[in-house]
C-alpha atoms as a PDB file:
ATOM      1  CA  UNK A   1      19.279  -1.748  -7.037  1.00  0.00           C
ATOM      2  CA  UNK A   2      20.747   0.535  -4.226  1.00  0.00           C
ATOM      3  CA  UNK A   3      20.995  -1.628  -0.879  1.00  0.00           C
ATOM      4  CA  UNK A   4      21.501   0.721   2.148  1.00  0.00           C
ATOM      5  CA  UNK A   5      20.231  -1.652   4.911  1.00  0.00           C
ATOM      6  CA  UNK A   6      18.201   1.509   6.562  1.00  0.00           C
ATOM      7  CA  UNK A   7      15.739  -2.022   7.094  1.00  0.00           C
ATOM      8  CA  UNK A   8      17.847  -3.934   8.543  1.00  0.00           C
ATOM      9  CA  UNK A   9      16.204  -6.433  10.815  1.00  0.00           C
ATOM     10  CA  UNK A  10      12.415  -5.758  10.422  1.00  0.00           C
ATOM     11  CA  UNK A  11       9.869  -7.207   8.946  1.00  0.00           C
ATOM     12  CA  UNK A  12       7.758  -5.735   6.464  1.00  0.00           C
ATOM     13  CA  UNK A  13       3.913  -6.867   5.436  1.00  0.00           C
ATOM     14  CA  UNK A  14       2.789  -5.816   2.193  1.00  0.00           C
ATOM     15  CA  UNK A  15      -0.614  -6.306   0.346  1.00  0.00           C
ATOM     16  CA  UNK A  16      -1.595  -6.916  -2.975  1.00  0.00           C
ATOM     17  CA  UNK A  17       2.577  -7.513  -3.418  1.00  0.00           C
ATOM     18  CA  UNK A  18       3.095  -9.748  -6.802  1.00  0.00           C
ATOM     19  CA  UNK A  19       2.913  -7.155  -8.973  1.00  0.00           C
ATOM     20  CA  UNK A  20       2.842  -3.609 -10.290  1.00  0.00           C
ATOM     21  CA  UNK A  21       3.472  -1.354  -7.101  1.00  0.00           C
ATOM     22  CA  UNK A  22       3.019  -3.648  -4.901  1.00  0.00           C
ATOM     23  CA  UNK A  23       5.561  -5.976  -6.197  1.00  0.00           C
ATOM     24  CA  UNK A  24       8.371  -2.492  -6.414  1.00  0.00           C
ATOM     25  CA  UNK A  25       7.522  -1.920  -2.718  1.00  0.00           C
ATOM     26  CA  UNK A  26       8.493  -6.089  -1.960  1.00  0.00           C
ATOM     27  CA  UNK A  27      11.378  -5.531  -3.161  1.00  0.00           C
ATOM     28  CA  UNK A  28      12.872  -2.228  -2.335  1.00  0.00           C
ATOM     29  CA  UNK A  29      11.868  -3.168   1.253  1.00  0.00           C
ATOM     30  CA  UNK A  30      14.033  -6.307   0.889  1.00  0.00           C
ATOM     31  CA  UNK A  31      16.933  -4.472  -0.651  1.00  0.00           C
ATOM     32  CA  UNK A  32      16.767  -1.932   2.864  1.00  0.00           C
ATOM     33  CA  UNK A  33      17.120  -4.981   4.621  1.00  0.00           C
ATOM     34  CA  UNK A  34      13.687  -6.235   5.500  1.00  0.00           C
ATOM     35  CA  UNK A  35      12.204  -9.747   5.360  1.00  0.00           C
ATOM     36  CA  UNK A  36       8.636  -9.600   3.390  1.00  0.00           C
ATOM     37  CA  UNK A  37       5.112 -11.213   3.744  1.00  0.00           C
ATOM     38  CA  UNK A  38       3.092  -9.969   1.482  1.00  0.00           C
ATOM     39  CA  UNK A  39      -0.153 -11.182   0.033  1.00  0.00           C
ATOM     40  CA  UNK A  40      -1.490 -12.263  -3.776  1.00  0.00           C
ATOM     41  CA  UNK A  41      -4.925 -12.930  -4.872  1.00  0.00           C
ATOM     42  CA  UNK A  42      -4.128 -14.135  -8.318  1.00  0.00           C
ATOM     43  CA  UNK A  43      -1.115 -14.696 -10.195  1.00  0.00           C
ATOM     44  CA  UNK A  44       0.812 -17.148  -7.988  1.00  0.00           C
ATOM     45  CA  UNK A  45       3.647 -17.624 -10.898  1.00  0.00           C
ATOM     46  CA  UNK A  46       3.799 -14.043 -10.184  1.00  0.00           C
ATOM     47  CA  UNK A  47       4.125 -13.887  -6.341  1.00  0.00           C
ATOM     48  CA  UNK A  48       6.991 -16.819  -6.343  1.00  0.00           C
ATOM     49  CA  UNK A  49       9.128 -14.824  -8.870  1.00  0.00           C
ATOM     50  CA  UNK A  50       8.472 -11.855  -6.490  1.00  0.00           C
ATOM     51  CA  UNK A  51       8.998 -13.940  -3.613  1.00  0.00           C
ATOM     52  CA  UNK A  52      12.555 -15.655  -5.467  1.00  0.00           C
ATOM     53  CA  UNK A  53      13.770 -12.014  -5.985  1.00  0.00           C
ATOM     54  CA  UNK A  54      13.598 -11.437  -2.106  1.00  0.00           C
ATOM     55  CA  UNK A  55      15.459 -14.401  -1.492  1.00  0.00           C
ATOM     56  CA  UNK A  56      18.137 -13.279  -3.431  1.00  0.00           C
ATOM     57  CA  UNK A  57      18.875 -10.235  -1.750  1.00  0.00           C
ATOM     58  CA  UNK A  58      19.111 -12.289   1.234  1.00  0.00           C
ATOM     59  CA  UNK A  59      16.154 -11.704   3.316  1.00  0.00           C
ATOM     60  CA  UNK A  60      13.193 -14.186   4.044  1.00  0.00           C
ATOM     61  CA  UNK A  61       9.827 -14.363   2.377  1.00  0.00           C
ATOM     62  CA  UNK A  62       6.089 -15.492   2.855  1.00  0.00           C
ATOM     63  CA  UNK A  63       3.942 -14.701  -0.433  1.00  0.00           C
ATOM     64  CA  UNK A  64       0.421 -15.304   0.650  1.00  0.00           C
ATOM     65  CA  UNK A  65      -2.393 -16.406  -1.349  1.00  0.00           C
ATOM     66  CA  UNK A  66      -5.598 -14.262   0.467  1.00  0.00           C
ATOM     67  CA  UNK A  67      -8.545 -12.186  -1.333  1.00  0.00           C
ATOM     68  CA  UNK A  68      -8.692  -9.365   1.002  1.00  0.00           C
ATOM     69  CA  UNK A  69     -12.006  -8.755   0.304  1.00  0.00           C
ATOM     70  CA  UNK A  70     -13.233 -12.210   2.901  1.00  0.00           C
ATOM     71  CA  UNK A  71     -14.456 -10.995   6.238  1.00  0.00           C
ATOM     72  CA  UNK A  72     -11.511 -13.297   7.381  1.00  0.00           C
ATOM     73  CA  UNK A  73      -8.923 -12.398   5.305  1.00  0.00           C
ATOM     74  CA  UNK A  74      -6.824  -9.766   7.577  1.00  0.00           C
ATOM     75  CA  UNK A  75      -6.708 -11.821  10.770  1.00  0.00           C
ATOM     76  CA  UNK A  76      -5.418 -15.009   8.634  1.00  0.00           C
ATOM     77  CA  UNK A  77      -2.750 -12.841   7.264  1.00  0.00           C
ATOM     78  CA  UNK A  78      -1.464 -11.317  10.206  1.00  0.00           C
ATOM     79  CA  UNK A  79      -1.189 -14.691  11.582  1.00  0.00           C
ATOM     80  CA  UNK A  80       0.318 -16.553   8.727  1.00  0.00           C
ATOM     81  CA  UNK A  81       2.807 -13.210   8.861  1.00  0.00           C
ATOM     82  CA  UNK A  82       3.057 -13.205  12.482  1.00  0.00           C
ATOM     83  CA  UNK A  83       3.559 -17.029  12.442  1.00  0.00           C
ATOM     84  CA  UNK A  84       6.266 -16.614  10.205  1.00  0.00           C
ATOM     85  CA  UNK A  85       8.670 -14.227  11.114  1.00  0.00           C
ATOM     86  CA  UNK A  86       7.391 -13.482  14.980  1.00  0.00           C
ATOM     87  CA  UNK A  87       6.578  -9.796  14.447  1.00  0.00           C
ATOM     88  CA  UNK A  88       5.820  -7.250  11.923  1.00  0.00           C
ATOM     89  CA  UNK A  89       7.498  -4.058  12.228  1.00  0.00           C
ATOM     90  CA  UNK A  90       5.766  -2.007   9.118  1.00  0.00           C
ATOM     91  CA  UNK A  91       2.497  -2.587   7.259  1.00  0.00           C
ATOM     92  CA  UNK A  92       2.318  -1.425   3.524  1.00  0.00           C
ATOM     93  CA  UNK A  93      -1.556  -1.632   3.088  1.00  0.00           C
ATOM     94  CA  UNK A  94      -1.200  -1.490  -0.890  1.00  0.00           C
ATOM     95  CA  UNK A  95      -3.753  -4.466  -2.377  1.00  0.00           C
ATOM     96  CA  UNK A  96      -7.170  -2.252  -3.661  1.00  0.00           C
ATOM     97  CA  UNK A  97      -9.103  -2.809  -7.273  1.00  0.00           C
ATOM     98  CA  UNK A  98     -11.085  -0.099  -9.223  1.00  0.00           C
ATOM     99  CA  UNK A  99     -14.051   0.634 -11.530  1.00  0.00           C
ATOM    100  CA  UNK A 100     -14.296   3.339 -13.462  1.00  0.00           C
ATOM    101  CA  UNK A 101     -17.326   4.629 -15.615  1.00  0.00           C
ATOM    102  CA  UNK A 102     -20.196   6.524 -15.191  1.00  0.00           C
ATOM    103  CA  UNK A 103     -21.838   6.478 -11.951  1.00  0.00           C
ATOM    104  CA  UNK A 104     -25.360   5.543 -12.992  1.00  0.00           C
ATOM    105  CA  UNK A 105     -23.471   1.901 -14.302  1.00  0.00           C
ATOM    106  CA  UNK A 106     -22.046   0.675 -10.793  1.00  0.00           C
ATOM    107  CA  UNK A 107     -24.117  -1.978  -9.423  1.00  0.00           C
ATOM    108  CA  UNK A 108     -24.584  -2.287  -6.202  1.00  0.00           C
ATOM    109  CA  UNK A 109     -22.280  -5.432  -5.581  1.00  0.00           C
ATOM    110  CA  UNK A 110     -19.657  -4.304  -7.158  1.00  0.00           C
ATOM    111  CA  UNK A 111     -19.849  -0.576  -4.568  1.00  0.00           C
ATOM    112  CA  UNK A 112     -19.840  -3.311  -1.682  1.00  0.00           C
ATOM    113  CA  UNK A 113     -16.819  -5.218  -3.143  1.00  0.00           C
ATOM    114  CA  UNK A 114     -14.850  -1.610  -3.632  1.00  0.00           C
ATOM    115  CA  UNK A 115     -15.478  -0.823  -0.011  1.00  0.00           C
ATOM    116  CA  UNK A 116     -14.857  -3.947   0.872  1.00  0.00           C
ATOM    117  CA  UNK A 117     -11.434  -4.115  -0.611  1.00  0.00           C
ATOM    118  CA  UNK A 118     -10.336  -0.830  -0.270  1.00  0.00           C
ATOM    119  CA  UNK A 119     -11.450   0.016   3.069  1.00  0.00           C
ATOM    120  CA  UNK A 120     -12.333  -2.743   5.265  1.00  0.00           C
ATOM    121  CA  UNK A 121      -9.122  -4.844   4.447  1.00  0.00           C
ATOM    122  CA  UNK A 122      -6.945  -2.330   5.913  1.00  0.00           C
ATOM    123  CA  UNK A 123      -9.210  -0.996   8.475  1.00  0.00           C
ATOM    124  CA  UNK A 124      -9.074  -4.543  10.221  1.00  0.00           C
ATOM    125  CA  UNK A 125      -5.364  -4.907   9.160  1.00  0.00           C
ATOM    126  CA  UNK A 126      -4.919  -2.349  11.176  1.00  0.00           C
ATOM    127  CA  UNK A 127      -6.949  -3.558  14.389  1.00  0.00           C
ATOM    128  CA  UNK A 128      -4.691  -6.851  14.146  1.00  0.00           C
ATOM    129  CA  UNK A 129      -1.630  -5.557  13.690  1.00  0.00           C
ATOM    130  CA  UNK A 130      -1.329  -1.435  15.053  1.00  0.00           C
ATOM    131  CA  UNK A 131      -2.108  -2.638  18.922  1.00  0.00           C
ATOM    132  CA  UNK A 132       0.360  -5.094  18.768  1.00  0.00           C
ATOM    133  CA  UNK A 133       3.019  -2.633  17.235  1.00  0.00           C
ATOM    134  CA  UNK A 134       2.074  -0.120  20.072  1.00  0.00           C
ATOM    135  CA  UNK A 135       2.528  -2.155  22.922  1.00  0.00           C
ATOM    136  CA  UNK A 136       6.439  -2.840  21.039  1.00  0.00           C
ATOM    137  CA  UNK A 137       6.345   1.220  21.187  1.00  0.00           C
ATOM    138  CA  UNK A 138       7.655   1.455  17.507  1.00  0.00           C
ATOM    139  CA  UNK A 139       6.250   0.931  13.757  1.00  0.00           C
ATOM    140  CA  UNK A 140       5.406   2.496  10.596  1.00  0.00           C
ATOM    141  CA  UNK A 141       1.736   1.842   8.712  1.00  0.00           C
ATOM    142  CA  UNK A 142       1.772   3.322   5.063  1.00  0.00           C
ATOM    143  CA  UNK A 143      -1.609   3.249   3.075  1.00  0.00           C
ATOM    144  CA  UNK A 144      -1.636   3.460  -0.364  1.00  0.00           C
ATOM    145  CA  UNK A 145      -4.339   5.961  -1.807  1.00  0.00           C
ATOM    146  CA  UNK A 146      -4.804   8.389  -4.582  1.00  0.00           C
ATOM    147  CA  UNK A 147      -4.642  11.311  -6.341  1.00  0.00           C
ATOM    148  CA  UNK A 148      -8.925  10.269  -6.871  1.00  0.00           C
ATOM    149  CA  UNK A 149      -8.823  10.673  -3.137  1.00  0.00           C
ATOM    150  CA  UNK A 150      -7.706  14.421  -3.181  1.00  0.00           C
ATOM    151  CA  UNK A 151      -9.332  15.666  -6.171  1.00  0.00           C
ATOM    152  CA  UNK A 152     -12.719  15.100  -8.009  1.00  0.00           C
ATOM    153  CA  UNK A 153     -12.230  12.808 -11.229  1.00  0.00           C
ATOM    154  CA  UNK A 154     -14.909  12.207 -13.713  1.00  0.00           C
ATOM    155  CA  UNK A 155     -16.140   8.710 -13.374  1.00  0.00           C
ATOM    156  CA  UNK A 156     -14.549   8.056 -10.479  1.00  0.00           C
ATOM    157  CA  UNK A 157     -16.848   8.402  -7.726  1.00  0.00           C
ATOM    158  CA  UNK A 158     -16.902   5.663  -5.431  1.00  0.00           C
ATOM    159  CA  UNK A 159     -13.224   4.160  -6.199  1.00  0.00           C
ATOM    160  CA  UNK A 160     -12.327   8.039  -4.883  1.00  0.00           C
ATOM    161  CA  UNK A 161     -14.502   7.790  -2.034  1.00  0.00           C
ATOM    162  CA  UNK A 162     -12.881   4.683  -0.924  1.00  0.00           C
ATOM    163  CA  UNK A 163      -9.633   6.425  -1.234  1.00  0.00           C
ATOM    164  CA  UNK A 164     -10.703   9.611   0.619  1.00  0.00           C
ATOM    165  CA  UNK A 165     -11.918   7.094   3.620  1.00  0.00           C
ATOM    166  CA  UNK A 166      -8.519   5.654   3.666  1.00  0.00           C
ATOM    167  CA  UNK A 167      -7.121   9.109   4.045  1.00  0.00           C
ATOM    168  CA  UNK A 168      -9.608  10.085   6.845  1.00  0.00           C
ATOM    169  CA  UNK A 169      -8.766   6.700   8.810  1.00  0.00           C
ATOM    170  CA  UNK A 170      -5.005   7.383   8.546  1.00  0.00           C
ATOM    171  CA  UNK A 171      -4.940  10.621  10.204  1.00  0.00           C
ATOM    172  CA  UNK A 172      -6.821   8.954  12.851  1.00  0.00           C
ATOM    173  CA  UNK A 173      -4.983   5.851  13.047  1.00  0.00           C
ATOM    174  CA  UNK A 174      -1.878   8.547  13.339  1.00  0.00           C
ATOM    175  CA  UNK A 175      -4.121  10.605  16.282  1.00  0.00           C
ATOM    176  CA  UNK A 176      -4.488   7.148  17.869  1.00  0.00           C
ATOM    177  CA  UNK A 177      -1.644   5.092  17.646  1.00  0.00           C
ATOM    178  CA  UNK A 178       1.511   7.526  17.332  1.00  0.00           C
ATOM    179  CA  UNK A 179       1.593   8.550  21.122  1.00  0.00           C
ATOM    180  CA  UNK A 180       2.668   4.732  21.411  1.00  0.00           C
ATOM    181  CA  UNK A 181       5.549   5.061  19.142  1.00  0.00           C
ATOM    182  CA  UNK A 182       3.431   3.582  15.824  1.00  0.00           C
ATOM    183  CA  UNK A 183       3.565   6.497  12.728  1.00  0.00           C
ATOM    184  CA  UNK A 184       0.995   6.252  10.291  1.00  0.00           C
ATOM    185  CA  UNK A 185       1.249   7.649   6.913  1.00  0.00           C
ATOM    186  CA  UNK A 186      -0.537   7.444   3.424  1.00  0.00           C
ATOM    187  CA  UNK A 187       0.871   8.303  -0.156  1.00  0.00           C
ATOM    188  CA  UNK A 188      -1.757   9.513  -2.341  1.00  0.00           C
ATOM    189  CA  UNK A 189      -0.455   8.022  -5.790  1.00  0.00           C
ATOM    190  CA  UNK A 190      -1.054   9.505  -9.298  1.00  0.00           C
ATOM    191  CA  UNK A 191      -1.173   8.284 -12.508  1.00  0.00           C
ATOM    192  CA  UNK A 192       1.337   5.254 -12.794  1.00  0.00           C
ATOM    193  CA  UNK A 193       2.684   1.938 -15.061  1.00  0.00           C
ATOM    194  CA  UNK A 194       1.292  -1.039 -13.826  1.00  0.00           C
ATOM    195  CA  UNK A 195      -0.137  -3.947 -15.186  1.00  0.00           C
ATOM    196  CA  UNK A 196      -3.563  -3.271 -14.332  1.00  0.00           C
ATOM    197  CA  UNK A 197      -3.496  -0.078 -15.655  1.00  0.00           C
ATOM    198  CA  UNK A 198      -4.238   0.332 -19.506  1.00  0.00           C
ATOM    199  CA  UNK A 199      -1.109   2.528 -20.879  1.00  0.00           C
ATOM    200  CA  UNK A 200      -3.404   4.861 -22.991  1.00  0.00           C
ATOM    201  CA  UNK A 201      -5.417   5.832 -19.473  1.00  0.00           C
ATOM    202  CA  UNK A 202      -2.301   6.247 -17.549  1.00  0.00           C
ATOM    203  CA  UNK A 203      -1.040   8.527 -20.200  1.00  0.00           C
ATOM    204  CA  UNK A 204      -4.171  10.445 -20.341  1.00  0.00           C
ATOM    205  CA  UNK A 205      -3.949  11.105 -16.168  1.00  0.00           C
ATOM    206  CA  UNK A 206       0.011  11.789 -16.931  1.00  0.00           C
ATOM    207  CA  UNK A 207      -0.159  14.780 -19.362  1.00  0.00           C
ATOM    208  CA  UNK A 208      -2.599  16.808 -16.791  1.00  0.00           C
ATOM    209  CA  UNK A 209       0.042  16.461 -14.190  1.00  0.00           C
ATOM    210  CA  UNK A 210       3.014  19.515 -13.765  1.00  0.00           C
ATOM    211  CA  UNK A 211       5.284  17.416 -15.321  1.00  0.00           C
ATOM    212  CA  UNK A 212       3.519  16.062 -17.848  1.00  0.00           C
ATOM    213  CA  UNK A 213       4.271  12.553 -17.407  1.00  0.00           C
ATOM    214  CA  UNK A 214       3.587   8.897 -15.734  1.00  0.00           C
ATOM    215  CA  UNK A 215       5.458   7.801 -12.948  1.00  0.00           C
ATOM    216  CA  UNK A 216       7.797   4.686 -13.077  1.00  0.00           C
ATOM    217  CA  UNK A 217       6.680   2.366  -9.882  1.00  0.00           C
ATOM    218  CA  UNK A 218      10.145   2.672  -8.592  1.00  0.00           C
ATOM    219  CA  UNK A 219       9.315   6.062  -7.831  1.00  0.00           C
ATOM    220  CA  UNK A 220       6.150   5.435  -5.799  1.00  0.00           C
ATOM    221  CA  UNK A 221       8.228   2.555  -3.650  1.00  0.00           C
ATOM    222  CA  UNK A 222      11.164   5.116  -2.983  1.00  0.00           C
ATOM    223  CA  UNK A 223       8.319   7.004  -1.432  1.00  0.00           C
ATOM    224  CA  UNK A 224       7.251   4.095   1.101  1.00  0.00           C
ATOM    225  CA  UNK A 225      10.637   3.025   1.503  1.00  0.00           C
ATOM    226  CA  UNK A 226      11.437   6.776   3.191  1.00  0.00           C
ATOM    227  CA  UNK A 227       7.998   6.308   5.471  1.00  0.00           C
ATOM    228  CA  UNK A 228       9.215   3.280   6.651  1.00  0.00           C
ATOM    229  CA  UNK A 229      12.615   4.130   7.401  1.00  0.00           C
ATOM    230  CA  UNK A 230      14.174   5.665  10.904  1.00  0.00           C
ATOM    231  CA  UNK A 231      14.881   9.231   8.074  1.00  0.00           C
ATOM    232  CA  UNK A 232      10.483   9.745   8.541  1.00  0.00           C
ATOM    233  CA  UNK A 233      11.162   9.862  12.358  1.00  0.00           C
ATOM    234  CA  UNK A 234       8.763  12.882  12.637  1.00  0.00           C
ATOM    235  CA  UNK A 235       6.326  11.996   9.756  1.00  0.00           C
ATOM    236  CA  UNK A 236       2.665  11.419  10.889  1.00  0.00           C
ATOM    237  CA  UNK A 237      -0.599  11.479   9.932  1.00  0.00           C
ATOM    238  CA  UNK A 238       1.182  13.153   6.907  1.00  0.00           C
ATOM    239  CA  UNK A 239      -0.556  12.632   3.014  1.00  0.00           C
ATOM    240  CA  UNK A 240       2.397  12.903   0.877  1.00  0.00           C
ATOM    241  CA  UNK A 241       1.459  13.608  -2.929  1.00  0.00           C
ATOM    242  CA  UNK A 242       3.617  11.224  -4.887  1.00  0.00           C
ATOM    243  CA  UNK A 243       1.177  12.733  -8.098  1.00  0.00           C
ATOM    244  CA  UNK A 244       3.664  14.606 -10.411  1.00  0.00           C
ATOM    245  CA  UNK A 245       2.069  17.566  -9.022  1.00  0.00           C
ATOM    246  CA  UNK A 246      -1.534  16.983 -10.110  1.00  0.00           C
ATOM    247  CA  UNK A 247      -3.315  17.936  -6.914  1.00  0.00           C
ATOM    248  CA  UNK A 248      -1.009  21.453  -6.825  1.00  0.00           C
ATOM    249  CA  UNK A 249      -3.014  22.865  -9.741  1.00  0.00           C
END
């Protein structure tokens, strides 16, 4: 792993970090020179191996246990984070779940927990930790979303709405908070190998894309890695379509 120290002295809070994605973003951040909070619902085997590999490229960690979906979830991680390392410098709101199938199947509690999870978590992530970042006059939010969020999807519905909501509250996080120095972004991720992922559905997504294939999850974490970096100095409110080239058709 390339270490170019572009990071070097900030501190970086990622969700839903012990694995997949999330777990590629901990620790490219970490290898630019960042210390890392990030959170875990499950899996805490996971998080400390995560949280190890930080540790040995020399930078602090926090792995914190939280389900994102509580009502008091965001504040308690901000805090622990906060707590911790004294500030937060960029926010990588990354932790989501999904449901797929046919719309007429969704129940109704599972539509509240997607909403809940996928746009209320960072929403109030966001309250905590975006004012606090402004009055600093510098910082870099990056939500994860998706390709779902862009384009219709068959049986996709309300994870896609969720991630068309993030979109929408980006720009206007970017609309409110950038005049104070704070650049929000959001990479709209297509089809991808991660552990929650079956292969066979990722592979399915990957051969409708340009070129015809899955991305690695180093290649969606080079992505944040650049939107967190001083190199996106002029990036915001941006939607950058790390998709393989799915929503260009």
């Amino acid at each position: 792993m390339d270490i170019t120290n572009r990071l070097d002295g900030k501190v970086a809070l990622v969700t839903g970090g012990s694995r997949g994605i999330g777990a590629e973003i901990v620790r490219r951040l970490a290898a630019e020179g960042a210390d890392i909070g990030f959170t875990y619902n499950t899996g805490q085997d996971e998080a400390q191996q995560v949280a190890a590999q930080v540790r040995d490229l020399g930078r602090r960690a926090l792995a914190v246990q939280a389900d994102l979906a509580g009502p008091a979830a965001a504040t308690a991680v901000m805090d622990a984070a906060v707590a911790a390392f004294g500030t937060v410098d960029v926010l990588v709101n990354n932790a989501g779940i999904t449901w797929y199938g046919p719309t007429a199947d969704l129940d109704v509690a599972t539509f509240d927990r997607l909403f809940t999870a996928n746009v209320r978590a960072p929403y109030f992530l966001v309250a905590a930790l975006a004012p606090k970042m402004a009055a600093r006059g510098s910082g870099s939010i990056i939500n994860i979303g998706s390709m779902a969020g862009q384009v219709g999807m068959p049986e996709l519905a309300a994870y896609s709405a969720t991630k068309g909501a993030l979109v929408s509250m980006t720009r206007s996080w970017a609309a409110e908070f950038s005049p104070a120095g704070v650049r929000v972004n959001a990479v709209a991720v297509g089809p991808v190998y991660t552990p929650i992922q079956p292969v066979e559905v990722a592979e399915a997504i990957g051969a409708t894309t340009i070129m015809a294939r899955v991305a690695q999850t180093a290649e969606i974490a080079n992505v944040i890695v650049f939107l967190a970096s001083p190199k996106a100095s002029y990036i915001t409110g941006a939607v950058v379509a790390a998709d393989g080239g799915r929503t260009a058709i």
